[in-house]
Protein backbone atom coordinates (compact mmCIF):
# COMPACT_ATOMS: atom_id res chain seq x y z
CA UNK A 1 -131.83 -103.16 -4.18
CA UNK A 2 -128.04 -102.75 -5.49
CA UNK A 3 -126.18 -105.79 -5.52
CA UNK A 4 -122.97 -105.37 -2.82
CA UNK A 5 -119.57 -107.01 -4.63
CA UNK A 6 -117.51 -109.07 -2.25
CA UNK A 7 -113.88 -107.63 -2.11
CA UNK A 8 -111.13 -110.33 -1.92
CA UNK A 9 -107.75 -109.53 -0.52
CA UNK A 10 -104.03 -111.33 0.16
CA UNK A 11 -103.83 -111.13 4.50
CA UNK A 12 -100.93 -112.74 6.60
CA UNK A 13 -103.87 -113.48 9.87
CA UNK A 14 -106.90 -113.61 10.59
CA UNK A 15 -108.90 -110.28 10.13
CA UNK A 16 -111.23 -109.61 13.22
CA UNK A 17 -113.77 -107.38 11.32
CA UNK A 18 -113.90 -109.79 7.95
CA UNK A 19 -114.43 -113.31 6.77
CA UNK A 20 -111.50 -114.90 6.41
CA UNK A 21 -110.53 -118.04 4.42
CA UNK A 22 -107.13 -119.41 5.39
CA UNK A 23 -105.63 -122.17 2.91
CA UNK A 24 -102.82 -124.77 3.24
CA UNK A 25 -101.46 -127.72 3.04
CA UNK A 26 -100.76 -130.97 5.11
CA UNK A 27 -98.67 -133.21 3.08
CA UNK A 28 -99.97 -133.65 -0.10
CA UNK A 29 -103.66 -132.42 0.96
CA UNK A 30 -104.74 -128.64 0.20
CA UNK A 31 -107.74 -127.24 2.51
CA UNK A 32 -109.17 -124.40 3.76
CA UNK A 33 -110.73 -122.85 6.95
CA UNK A 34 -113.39 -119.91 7.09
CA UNK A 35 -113.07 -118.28 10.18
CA UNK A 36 -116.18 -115.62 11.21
CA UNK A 37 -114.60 -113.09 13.60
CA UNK A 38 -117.41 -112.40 16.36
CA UNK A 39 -116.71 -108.78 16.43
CA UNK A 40 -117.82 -108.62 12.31
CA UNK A 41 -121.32 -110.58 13.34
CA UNK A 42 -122.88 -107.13 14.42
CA UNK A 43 -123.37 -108.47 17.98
CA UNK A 44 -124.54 -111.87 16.22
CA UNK A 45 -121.53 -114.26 17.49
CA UNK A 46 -120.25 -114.27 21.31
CA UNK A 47 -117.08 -115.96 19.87
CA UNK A 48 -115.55 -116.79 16.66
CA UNK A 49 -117.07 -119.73 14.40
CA UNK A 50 -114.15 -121.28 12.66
CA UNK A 51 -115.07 -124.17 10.21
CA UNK A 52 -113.31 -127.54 10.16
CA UNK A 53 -110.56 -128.13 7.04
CA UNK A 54 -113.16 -128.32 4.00
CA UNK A 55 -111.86 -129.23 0.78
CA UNK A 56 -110.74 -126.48 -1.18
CA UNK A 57 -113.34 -125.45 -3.43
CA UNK A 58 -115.75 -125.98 -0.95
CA UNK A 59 -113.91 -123.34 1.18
CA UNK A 60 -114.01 -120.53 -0.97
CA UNK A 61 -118.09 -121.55 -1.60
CA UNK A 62 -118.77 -121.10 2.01
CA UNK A 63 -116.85 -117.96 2.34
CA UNK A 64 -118.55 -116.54 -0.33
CA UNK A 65 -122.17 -117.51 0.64
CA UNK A 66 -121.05 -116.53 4.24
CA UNK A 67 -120.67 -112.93 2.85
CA UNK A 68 -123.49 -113.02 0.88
CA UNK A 69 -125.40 -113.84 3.63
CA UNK A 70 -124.08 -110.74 5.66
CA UNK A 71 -124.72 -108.19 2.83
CA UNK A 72 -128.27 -109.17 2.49
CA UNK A 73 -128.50 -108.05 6.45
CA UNK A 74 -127.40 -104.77 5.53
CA UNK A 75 -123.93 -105.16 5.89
CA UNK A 76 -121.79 -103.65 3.61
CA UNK A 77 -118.99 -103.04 5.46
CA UNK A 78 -116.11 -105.21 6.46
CA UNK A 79 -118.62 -108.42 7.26
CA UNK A 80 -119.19 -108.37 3.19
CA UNK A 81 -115.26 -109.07 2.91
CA UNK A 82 -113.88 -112.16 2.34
CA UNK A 83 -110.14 -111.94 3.19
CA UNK A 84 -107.53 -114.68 1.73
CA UNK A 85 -104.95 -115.63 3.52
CA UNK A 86 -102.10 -118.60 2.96
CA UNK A 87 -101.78 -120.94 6.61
């Protein structure tokens, strides 16, 4: 089986067919939120799992193994997407 690539790009909001990994900045702390829209689960989700402010690096991990996770169910659409966007 083929390998699906993740495809990473700059959004101003959250994207409700694609992972999306929002970063900012309170005070002098940077985070990020990943933010699973329902209607990319393929009938998985009945609502939206948004994740709580995670460090960073640890952000962008759980994006990526979120949409790693959907393209080994098949999906290689949108769900395999993680979008970036600045919050």
């Amino acid at each position: 089986m083929a390998k699906v690539k993740n495809r990473f790009e700059q959004v101003d909001e959250i994207q409700s067919d694609a992972i999306t990994l929002s970063l900012g900045k309170d005070g002098d702390k940077e985070y990020g939120v990943v933010v699973f829209s329902a209607s990319a689960s393929a009938g998985r989700l009945v609502q939206d799992s948004i994740s709580g402010q995670l460090a960073p690096q640890d952000s962008f991990r759980s994006a990526i193994k979120l949409a790693r996770d959907e393209s080994g169910r098949g999906r290689h659409g949108p769900a395999g997407c993680v979008e970036a966007g600045m919050g």
